[in-house]
C-alpha atoms as a PDB file:
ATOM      1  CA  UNK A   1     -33.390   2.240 -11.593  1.00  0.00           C
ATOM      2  CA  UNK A   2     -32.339   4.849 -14.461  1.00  0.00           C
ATOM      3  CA  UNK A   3     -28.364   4.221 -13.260  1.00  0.00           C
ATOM      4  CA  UNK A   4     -28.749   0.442 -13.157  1.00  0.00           C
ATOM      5  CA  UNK A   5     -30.661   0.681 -16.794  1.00  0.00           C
ATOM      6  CA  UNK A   6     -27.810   3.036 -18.025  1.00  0.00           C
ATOM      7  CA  UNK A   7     -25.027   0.666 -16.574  1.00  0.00           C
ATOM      8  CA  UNK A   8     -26.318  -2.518 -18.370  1.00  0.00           C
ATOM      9  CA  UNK A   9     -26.462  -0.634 -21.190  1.00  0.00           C
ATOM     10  CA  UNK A  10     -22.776   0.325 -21.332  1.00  0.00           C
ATOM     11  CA  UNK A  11     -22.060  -3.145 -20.498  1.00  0.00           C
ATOM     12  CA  UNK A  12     -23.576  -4.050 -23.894  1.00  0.00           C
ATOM     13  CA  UNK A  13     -21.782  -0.954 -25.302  1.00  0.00           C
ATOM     14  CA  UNK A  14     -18.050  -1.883 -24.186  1.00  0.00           C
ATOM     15  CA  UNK A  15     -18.222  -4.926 -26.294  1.00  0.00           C
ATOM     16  CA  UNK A  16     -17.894  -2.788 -29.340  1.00  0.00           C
ATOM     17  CA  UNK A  17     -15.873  -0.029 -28.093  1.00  0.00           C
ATOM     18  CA  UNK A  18     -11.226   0.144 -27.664  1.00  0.00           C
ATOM     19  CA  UNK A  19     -10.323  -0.338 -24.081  1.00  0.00           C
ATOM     20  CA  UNK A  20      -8.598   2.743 -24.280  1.00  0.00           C
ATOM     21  CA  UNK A  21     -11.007   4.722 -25.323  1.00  0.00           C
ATOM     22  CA  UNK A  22     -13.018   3.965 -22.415  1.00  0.00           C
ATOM     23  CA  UNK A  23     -10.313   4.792 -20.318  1.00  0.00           C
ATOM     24  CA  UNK A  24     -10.008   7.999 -22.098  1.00  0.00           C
ATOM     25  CA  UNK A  25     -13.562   8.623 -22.178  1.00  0.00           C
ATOM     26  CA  UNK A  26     -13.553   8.136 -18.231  1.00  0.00           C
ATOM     27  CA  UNK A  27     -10.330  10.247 -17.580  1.00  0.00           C
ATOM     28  CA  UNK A  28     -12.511  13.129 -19.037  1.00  0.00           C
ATOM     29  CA  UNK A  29     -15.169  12.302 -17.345  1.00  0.00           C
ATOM     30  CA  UNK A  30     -13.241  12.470 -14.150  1.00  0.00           C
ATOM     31  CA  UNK A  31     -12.006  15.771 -14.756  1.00  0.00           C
ATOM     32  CA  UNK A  32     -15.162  17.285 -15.180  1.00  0.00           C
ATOM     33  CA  UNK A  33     -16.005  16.093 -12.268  1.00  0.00           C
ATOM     34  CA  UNK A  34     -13.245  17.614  -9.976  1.00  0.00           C
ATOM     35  CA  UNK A  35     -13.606  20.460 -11.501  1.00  0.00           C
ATOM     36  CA  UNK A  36     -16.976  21.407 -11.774  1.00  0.00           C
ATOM     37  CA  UNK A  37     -19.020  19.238  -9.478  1.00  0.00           C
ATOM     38  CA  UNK A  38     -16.762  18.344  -6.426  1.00  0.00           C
ATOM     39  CA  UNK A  39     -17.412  19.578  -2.970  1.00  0.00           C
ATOM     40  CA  UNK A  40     -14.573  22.042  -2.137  1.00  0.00           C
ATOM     41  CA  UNK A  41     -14.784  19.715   1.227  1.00  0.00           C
ATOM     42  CA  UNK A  42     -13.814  16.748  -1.057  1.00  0.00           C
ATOM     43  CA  UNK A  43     -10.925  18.184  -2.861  1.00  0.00           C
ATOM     44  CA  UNK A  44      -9.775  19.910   0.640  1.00  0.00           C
ATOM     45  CA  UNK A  45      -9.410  16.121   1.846  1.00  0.00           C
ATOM     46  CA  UNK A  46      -7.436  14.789  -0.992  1.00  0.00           C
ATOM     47  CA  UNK A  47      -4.886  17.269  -0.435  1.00  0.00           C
ATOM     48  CA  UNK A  48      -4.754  16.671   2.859  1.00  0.00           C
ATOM     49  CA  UNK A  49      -4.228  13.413   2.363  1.00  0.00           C
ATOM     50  CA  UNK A  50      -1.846  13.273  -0.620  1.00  0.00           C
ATOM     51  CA  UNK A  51       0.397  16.251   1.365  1.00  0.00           C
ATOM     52  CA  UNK A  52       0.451  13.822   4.662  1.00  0.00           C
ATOM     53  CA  UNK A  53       1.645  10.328   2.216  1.00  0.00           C
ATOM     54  CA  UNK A  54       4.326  12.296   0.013  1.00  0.00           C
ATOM     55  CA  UNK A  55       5.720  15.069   1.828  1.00  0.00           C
ATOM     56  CA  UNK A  56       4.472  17.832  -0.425  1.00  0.00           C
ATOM     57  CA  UNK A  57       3.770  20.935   1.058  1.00  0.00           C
ATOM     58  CA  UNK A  58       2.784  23.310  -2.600  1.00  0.00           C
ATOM     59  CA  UNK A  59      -0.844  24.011  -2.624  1.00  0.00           C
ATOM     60  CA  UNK A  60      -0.247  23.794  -6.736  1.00  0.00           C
ATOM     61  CA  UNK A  61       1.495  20.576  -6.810  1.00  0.00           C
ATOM     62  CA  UNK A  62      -1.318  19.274  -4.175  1.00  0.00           C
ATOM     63  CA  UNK A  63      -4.348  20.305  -6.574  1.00  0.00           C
ATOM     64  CA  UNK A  64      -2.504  19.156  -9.522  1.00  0.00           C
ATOM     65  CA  UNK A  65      -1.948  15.801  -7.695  1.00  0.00           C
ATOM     66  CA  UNK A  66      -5.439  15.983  -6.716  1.00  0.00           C
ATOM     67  CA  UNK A  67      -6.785  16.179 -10.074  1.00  0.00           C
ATOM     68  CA  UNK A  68      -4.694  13.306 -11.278  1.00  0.00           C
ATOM     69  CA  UNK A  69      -5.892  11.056  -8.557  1.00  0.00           C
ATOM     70  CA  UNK A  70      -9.434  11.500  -9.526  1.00  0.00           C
ATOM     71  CA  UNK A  71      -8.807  10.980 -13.222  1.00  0.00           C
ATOM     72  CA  UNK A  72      -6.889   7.453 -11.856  1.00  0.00           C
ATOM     73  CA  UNK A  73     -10.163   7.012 -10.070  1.00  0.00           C
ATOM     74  CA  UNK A  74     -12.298   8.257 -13.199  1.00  0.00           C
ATOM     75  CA  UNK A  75     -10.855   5.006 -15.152  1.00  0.00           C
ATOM     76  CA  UNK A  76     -11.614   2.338 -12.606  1.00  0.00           C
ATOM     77  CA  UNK A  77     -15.300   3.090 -14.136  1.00  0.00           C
ATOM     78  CA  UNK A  78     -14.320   1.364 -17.594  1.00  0.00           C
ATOM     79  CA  UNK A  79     -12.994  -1.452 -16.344  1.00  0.00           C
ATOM     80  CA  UNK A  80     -16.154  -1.982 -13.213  1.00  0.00           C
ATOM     81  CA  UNK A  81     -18.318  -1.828 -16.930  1.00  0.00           C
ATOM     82  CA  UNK A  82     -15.795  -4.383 -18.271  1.00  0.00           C
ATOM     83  CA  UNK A  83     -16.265  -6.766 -16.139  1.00  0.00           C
ATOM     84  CA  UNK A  84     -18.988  -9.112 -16.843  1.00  0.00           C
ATOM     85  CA  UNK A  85     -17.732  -9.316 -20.403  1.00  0.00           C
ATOM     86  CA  UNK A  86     -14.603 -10.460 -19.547  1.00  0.00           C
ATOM     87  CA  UNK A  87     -14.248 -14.818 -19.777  1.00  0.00           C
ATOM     88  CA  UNK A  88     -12.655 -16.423 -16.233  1.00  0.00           C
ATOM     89  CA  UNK A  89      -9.344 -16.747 -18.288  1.00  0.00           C
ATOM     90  CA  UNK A  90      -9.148 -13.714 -19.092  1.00  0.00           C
ATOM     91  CA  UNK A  91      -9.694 -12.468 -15.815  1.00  0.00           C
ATOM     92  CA  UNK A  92      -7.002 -14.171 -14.245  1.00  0.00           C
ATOM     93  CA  UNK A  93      -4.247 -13.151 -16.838  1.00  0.00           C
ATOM     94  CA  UNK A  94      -5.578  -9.632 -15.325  1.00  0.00           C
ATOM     95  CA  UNK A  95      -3.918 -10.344 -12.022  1.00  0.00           C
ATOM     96  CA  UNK A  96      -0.219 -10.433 -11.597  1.00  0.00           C
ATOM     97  CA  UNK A  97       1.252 -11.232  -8.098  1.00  0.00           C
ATOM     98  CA  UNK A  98       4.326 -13.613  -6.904  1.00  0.00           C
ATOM     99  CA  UNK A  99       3.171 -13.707  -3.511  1.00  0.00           C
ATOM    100  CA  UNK A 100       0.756 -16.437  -3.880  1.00  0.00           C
ATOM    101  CA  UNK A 101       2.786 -18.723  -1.676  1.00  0.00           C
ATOM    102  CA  UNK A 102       1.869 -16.697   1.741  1.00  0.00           C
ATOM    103  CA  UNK A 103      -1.474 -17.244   1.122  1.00  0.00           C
ATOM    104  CA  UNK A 104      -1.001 -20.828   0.678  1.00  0.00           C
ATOM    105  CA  UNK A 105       1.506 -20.572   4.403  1.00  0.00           C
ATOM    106  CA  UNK A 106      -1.810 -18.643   5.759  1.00  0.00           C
ATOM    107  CA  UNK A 107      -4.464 -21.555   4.264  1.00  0.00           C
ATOM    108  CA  UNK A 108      -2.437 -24.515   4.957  1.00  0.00           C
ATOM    109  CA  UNK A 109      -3.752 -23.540   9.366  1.00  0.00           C
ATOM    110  CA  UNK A 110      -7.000 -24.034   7.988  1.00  0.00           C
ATOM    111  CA  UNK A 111      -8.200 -21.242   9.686  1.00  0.00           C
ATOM    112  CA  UNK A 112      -9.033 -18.777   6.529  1.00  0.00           C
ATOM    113  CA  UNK A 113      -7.430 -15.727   5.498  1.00  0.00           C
ATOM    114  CA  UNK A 114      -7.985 -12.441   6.138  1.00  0.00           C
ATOM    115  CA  UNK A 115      -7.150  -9.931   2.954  1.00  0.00           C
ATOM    116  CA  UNK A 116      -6.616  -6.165   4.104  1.00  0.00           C
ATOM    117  CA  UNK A 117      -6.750  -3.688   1.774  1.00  0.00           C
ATOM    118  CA  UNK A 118      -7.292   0.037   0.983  1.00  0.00           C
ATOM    119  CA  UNK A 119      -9.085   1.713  -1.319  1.00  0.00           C
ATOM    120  CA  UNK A 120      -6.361   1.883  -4.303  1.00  0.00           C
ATOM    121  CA  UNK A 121      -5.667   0.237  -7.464  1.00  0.00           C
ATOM    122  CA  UNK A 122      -8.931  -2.208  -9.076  1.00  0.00           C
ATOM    123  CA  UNK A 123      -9.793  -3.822  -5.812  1.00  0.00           C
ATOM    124  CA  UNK A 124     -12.950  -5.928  -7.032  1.00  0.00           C
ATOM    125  CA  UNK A 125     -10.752  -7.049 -10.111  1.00  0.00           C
ATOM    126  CA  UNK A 126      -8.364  -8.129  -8.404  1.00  0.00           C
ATOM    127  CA  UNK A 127     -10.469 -10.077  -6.334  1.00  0.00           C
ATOM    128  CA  UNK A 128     -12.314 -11.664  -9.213  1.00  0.00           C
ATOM    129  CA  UNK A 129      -8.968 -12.360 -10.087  1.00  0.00           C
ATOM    130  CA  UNK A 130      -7.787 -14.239  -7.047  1.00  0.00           C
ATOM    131  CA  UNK A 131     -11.579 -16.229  -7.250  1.00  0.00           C
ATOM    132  CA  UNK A 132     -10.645 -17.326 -10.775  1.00  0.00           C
ATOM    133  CA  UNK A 133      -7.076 -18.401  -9.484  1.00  0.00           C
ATOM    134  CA  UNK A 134      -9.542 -20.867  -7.128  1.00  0.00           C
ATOM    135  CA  UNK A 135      -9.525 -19.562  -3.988  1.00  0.00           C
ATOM    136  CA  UNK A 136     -13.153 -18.355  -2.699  1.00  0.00           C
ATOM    137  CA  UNK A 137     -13.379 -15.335  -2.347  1.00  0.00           C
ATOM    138  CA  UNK A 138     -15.668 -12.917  -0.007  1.00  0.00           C
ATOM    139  CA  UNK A 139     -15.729  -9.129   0.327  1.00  0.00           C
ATOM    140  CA  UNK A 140     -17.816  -7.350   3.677  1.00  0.00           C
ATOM    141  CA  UNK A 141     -19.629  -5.014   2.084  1.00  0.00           C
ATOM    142  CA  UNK A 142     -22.068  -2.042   3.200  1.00  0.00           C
ATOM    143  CA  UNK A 143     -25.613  -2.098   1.678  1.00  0.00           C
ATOM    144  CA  UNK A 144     -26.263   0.985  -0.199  1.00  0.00           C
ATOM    145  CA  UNK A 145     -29.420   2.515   0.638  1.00  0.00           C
ATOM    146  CA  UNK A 146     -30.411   2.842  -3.316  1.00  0.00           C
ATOM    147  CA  UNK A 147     -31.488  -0.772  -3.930  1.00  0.00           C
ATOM    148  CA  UNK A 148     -30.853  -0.382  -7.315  1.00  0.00           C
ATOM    149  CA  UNK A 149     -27.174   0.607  -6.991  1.00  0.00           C
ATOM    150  CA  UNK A 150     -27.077  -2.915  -4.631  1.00  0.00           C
ATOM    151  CA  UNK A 151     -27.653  -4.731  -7.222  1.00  0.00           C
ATOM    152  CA  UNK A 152     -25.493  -3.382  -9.465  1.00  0.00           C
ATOM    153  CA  UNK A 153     -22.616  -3.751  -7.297  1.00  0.00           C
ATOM    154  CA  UNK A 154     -23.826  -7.547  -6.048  1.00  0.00           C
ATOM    155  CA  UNK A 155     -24.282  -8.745 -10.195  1.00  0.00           C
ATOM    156  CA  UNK A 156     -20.696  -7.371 -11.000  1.00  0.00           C
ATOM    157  CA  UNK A 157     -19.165  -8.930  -8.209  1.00  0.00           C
ATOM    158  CA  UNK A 158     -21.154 -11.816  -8.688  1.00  0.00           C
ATOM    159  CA  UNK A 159     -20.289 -12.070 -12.502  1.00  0.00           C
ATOM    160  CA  UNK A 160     -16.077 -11.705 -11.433  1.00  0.00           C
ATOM    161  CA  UNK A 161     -17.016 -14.862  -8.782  1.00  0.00           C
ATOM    162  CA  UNK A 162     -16.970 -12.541  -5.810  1.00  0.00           C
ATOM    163  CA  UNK A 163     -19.078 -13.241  -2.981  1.00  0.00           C
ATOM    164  CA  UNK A 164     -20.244 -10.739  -0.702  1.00  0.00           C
ATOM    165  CA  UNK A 165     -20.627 -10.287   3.139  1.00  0.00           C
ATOM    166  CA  UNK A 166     -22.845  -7.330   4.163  1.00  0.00           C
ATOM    167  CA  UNK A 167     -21.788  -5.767   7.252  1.00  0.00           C
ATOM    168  CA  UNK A 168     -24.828  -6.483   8.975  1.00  0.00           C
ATOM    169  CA  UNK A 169     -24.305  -9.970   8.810  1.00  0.00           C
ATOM    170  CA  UNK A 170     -21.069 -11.005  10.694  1.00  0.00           C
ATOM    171  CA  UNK A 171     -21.758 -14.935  11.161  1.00  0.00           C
ATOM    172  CA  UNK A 172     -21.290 -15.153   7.493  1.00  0.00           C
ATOM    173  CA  UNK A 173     -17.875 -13.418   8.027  1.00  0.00           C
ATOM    174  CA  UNK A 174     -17.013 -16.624  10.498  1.00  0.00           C
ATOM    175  CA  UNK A 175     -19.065 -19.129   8.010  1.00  0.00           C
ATOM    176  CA  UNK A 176     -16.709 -18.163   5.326  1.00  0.00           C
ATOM    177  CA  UNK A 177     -13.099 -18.316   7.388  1.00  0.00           C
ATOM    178  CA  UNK A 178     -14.375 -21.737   8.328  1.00  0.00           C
ATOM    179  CA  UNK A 179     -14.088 -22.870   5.434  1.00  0.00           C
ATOM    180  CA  UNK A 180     -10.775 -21.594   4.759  1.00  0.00           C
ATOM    181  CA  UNK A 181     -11.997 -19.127   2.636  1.00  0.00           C
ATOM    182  CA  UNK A 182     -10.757 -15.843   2.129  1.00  0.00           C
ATOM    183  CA  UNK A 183     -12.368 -12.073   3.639  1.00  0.00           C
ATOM    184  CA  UNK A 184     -11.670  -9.247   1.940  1.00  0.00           C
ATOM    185  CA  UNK A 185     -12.090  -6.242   4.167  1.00  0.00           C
ATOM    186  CA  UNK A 186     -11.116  -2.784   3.823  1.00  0.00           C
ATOM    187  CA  UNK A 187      -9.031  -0.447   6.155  1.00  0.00           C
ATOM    188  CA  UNK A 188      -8.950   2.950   5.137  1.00  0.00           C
ATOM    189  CA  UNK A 189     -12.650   3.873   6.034  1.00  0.00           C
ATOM    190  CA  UNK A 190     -13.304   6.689   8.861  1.00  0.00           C
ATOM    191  CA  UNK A 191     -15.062   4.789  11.262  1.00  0.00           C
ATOM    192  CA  UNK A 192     -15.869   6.947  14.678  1.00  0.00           C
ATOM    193  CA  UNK A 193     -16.758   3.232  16.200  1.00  0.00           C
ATOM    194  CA  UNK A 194     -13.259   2.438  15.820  1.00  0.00           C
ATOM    195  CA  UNK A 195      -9.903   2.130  16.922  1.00  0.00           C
ATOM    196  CA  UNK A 196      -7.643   4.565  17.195  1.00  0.00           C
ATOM    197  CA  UNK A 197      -4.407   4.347  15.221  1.00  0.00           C
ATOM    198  CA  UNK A 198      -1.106   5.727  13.919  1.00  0.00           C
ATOM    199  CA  UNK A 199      -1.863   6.608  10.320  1.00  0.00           C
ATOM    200  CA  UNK A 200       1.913   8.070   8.491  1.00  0.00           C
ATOM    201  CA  UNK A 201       2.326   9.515  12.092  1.00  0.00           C
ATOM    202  CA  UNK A 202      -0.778  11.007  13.007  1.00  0.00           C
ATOM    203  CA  UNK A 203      -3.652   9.682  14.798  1.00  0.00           C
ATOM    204  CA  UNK A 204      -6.954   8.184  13.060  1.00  0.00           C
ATOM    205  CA  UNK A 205      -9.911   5.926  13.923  1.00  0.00           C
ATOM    206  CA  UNK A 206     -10.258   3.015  11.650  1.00  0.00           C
ATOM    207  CA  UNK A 207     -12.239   0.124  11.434  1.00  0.00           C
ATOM    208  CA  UNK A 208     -11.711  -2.201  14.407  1.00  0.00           C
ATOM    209  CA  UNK A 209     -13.360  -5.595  12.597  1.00  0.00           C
ATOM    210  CA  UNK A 210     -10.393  -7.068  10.469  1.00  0.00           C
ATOM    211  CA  UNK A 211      -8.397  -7.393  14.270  1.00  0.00           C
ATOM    212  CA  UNK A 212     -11.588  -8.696  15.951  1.00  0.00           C
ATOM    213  CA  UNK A 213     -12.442 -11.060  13.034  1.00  0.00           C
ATOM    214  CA  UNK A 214      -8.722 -11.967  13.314  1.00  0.00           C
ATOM    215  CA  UNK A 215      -8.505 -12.505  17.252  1.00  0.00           C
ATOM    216  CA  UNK A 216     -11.861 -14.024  17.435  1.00  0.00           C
ATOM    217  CA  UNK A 217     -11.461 -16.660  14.328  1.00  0.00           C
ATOM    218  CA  UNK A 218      -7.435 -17.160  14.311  1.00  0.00           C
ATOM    219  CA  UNK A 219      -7.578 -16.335  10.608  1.00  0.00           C
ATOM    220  CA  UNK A 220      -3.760 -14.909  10.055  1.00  0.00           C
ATOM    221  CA  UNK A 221      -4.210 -11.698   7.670  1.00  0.00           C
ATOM    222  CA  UNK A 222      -2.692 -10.871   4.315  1.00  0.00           C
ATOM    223  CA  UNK A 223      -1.892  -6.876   3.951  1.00  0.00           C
ATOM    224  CA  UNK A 224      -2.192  -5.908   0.386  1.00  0.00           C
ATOM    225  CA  UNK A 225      -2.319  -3.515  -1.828  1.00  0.00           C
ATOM    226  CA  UNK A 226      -3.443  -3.619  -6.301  1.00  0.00           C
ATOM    227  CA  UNK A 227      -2.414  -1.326  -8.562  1.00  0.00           C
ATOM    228  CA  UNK A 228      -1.738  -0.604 -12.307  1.00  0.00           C
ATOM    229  CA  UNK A 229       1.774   0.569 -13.677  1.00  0.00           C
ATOM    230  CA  UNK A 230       2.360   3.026 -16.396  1.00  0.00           C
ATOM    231  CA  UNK A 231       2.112   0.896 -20.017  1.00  0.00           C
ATOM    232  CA  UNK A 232       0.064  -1.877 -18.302  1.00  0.00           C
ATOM    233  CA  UNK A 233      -2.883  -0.144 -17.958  1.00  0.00           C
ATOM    234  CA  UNK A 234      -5.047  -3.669 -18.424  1.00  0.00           C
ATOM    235  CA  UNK A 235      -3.063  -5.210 -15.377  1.00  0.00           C
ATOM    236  CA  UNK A 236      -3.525  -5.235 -11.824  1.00  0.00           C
ATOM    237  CA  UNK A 237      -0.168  -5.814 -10.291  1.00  0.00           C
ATOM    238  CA  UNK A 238      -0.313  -6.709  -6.353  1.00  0.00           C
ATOM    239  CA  UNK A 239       1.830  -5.873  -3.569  1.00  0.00           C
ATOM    240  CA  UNK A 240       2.079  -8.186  -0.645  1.00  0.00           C
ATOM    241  CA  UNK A 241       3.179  -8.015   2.998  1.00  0.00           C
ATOM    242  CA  UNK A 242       4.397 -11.036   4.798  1.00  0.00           C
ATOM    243  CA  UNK A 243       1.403 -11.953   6.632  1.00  0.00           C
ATOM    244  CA  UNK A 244       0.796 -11.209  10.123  1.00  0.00           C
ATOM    245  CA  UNK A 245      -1.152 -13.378  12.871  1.00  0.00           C
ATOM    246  CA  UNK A 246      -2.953 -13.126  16.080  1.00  0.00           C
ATOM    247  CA  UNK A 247      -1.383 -13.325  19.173  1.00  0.00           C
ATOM    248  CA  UNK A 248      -3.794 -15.209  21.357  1.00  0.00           C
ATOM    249  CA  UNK A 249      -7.552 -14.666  21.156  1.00  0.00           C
ATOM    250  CA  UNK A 250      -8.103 -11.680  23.247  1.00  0.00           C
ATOM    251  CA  UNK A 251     -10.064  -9.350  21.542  1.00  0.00           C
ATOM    252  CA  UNK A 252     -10.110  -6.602  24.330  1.00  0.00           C
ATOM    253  CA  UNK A 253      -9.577  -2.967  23.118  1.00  0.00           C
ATOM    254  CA  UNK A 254      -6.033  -3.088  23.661  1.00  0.00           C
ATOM    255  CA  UNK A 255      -5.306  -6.385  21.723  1.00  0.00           C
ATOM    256  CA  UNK A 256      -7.372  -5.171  19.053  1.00  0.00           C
ATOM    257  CA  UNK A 257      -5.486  -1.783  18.509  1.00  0.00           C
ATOM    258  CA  UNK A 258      -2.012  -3.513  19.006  1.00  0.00           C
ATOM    259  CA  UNK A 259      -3.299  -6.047  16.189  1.00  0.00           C
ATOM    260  CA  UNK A 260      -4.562  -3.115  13.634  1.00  0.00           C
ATOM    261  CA  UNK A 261      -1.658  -0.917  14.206  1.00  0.00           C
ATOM    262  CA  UNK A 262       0.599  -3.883  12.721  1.00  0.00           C
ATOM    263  CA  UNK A 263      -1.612  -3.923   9.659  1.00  0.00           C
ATOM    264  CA  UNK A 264      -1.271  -0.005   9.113  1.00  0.00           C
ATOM    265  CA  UNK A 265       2.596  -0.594  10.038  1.00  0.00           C
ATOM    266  CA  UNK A 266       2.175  -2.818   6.906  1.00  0.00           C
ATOM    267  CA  UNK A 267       0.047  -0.873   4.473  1.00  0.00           C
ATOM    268  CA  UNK A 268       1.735   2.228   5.161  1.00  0.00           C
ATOM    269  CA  UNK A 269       5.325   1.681   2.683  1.00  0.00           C
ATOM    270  CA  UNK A 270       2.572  -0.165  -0.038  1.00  0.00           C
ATOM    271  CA  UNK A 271       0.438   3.114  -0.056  1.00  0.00           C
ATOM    272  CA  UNK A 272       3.421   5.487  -0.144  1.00  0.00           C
ATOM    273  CA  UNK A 273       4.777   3.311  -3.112  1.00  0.00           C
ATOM    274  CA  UNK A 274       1.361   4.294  -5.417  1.00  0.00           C
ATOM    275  CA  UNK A 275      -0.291   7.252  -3.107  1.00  0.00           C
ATOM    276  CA  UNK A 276      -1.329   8.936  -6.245  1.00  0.00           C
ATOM    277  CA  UNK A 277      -3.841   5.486  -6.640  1.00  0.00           C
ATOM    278  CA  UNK A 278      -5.397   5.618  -3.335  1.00  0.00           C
ATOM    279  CA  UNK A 279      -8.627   6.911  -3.677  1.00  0.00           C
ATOM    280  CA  UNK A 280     -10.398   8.038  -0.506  1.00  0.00           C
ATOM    281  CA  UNK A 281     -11.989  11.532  -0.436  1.00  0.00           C
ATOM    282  CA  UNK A 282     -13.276  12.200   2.857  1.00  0.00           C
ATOM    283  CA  UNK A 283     -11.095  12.979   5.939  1.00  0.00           C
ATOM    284  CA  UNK A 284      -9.798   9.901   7.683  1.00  0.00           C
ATOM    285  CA  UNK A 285      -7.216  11.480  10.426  1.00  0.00           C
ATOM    286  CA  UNK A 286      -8.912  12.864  13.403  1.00  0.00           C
ATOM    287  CA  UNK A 287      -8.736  16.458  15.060  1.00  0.00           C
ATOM    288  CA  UNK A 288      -6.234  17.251  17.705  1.00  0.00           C
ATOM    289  CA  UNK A 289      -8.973  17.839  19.998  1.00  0.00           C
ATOM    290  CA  UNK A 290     -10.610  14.053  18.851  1.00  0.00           C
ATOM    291  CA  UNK A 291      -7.198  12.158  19.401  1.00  0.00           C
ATOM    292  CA  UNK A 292      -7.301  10.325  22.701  1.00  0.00           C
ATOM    293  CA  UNK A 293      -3.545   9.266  22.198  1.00  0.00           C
END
């Protein structure tokens, strides 16, 4: 309850406070926090997966890489504050992005669309953006097992007109393709339920439910990534991939890895473009003694 108190509280403090200083203020913050209170498990992942994305092999350049990620990270904090004070024009002039006629190709089967993204750039802006462009929009979420922190997450979302999906509720999932909505879902989460994939060459195990939802529903998916560019720091740009569909409606194990490993195929150039915004800080390739491939 103390974070959720705190949180409102800095929502009612932004209003009075320079958008850059906030982002400042968080950069700081987010340095104090690699250095000081991040699991050497953590930062031993980030390298990992920074060295695998750009080719670097120095340890140096890795933690200095590492450190800037997290300060990247660090600011995403102002703006999830920022949010709710921010008016539905406002959040739209947020989002820029010339691909808007795919999703239009991807609506126009009336099926839905899938969105597949990773963990990089301001994902829930972005998709407050797209709601307040007029498309619905729905992200599958997990529920977090401090209710407090729940509804933190649910009343920001809510306040950008995002709706969300928990995981444990997959009708909705179907409710909202239906009616040619758009699902946001997210790709780059170690999932040992999963499917085994190609990741930059070597093998992980990532969610399988963006190809089943796909196969199963028909919905054609959107790859995509968000991210900011140096000197537009209040922007979220967005990089699309041509969309990709389901080829018939088998969702066996094999149609379903075929399906994801187009999606990765996808991702993959996007990431490498901005791998310095991808934030994911656990290990997501597997062992060479856990590949099956």
């Amino acid at each position: 309850m103390l974070l959720y108190l705190s949180w409102r509280l800095a929502v009612i403090l932004r209003r009075l406070v320079p958008t850059e200083f906030c982002y400042g203020v968080s950069a700081v913050a987010g340095e104090v926090i690699w250095r000081f209170f991040m699991s050497d498990a953590a930062k031993a992942a980030t390298s990992d997966r920074l060295r695998r994305v750009s080719g670097i092999e120095s340890a140096g350049r890795l933690a200095t890489l590492g450190r800037r990620n997290y300060r990247n990270y660090a600011r995403l904090w102002a703006d999830f504050v920022r949010f709710p004070t921010l008016a539905p024009a406002q959040l739209r002039a947020k989002l820029v992005s010339d691909r808007w006629p795919w999703l239009h190709e991807v609506l126009d089967r009336g099926k839905g669309c899938i969105f597949v993204t990773v963990h990089m750039g301001n994902w829930d802006l972005a998709g407050g953006g797209t709601s307040r462009l007029g498309y619905p929009f729905y992200v599958i979420a997990e529920r977090f097992a401090n209710p407090w922190i729940d509804r933190l997450v649910v009343e920001t979302r809510k306040a950008l007109g995002v709706g969300v999906v928990y995981e444990d509720r997959p009708i909705e999932a179907f409710r909202v393709l239906r009616r040619n909505q758009i699902l946001a879902l997210m790709l780059d989460v170690p999932d040992p339920g999963g499917v085994e994939v190609s990741l930059f060459g070597e093998p992980a195990r990532l969610p399988a439910g963006p190809a089943r939802i796909s196969l199963r529903s028909g919905a054609g998916i959107i790859p995509l990534v968000f991210h900011k560019k140096r000197g537009h720091a209040d922007t979220i740009f967005t990089e699309v991939a041509a969309p990709i569909y389901p080829q018939g409606t088998h969702d066996d194990a094999a149609g379903v890895r075929e399906l994801t490993q187009r999606v990765v195929d996808s991702l993959e150039p996007m990431i490498r473009h901005h791998y310095d915004q991808w934030y994911v800080f656990r290990p997501l390739w597997l062992e060479r003694d856990e590949a099956t491939g």
